[in-house]
C-alpha atoms as a PDB file:
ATOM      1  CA  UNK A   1       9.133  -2.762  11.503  1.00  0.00           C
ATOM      2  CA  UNK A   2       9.086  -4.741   8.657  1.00  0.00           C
ATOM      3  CA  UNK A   3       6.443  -5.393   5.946  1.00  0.00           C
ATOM      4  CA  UNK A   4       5.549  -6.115   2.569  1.00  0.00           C
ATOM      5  CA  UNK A   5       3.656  -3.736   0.100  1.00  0.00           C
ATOM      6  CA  UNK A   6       2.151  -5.574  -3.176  1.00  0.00           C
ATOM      7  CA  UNK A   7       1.281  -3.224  -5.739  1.00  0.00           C
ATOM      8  CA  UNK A   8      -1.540  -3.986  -8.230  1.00  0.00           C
ATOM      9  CA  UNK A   9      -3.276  -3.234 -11.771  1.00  0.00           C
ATOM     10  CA  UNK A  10      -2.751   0.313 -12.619  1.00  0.00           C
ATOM     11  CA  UNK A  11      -0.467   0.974  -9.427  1.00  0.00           C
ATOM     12  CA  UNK A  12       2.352  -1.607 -10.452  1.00  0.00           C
ATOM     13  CA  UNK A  13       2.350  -0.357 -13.552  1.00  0.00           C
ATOM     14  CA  UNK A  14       3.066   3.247 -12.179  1.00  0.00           C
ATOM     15  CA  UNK A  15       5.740   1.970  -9.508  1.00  0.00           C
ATOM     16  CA  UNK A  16       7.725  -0.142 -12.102  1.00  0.00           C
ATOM     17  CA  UNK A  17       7.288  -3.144  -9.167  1.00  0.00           C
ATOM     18  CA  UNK A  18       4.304  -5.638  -7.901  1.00  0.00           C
ATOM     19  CA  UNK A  19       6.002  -6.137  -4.441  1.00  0.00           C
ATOM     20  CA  UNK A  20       8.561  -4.735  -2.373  1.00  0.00           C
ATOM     21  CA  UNK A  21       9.135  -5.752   1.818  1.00  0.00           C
ATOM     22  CA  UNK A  22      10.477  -2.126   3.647  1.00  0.00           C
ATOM     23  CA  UNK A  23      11.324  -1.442   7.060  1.00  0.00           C
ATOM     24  CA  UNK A  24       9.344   1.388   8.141  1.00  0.00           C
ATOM     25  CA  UNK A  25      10.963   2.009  11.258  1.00  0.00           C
ATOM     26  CA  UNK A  26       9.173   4.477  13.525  1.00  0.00           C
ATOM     27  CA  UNK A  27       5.759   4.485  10.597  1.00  0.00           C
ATOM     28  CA  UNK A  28       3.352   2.503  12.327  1.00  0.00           C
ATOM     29  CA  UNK A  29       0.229   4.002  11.057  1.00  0.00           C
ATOM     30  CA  UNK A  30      -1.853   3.019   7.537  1.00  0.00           C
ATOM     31  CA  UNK A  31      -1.773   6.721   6.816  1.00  0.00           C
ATOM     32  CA  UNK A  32       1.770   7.337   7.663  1.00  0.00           C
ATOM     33  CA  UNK A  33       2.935   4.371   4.911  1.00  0.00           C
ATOM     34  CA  UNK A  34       0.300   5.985   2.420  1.00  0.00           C
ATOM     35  CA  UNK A  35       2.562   9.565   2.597  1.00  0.00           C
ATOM     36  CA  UNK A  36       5.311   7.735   2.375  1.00  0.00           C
ATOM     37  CA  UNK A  37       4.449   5.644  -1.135  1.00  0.00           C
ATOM     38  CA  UNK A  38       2.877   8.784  -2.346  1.00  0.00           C
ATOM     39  CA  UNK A  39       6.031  10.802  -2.139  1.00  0.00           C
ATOM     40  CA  UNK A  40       8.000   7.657  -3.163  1.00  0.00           C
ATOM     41  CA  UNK A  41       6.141   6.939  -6.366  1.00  0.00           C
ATOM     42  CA  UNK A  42       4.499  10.158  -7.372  1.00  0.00           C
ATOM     43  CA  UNK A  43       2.719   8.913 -10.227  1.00  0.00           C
ATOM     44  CA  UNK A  44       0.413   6.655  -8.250  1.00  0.00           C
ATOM     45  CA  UNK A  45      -0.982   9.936  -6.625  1.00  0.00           C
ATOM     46  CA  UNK A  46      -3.456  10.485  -9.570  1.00  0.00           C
ATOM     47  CA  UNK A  47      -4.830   7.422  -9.344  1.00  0.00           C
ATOM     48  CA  UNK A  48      -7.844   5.793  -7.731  1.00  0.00           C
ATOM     49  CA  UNK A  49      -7.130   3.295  -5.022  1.00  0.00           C
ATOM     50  CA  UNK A  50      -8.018   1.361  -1.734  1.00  0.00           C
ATOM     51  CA  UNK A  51      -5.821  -0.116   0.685  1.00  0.00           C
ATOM     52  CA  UNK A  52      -5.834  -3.616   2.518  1.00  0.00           C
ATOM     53  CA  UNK A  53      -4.177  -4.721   5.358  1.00  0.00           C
ATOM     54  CA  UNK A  54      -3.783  -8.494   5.717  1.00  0.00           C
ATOM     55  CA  UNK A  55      -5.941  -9.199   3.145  1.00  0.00           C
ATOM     56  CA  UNK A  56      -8.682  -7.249   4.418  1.00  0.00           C
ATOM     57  CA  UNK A  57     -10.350  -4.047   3.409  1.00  0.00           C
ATOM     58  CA  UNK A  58     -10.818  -2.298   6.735  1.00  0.00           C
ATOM     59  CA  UNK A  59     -10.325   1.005   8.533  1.00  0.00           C
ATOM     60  CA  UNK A  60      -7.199  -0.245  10.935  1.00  0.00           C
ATOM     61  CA  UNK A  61      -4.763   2.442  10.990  1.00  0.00           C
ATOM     62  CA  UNK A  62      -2.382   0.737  12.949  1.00  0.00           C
ATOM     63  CA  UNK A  63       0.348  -1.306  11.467  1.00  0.00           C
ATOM     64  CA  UNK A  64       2.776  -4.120  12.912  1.00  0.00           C
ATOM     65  CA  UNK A  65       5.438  -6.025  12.010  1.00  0.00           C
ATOM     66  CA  UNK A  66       4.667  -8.866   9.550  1.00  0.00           C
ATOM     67  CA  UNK A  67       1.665  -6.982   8.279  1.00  0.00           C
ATOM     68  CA  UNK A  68       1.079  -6.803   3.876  1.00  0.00           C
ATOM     69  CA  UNK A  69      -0.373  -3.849   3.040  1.00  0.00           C
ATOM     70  CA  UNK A  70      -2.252  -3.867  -0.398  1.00  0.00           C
ATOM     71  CA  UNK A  71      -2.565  -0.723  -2.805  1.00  0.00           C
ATOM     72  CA  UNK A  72      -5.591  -2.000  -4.823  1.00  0.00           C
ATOM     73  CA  UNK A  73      -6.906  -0.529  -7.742  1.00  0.00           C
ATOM     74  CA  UNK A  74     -10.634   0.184  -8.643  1.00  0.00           C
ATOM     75  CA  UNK A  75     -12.450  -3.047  -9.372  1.00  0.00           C
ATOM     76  CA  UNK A  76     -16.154  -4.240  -9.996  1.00  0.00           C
ATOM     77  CA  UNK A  77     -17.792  -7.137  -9.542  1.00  0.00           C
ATOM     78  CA  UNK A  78     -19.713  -8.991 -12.068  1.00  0.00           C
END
């Protein structure tokens, strides 16, 4: 199943990348692909973050082929 991560703020800096597209195979859950970044790129395990799928900051925990997943950073609005 293929899809594309985009990292930002904070997180890109502690992956070393802003984007990357993966094949995730049999992962087809939101919390699955979290486990799978965390152990990937342990240093974004400290920090703060929210994740969006397509865009969209929701609860969906299923995933599907095409999807962007989003590892957003802490903001505020102003």
């Amino acid at each position: 199943m293929p899809i594309t991560i985009k990292y930002f703020g904070a997180i890109a800096e502690a992956t070393g990348i802003t984007e990357e597209k993966v094949d995730l195979g049999d992962v087809d859950s939101i919390e699955q692909l979290k486990s799978i970044c965390l152990a990937k790129y342990e240093a974004i395990g400290d920090l703060s973050f929210q994740l969006a799928v397509n865009q969209s900051l929701s609860s969906k925990d299923a995933l599907k082929d095409g999807d962007e997943v989003a590892f957003l950073p802490p903001f505020a609005g102003g």
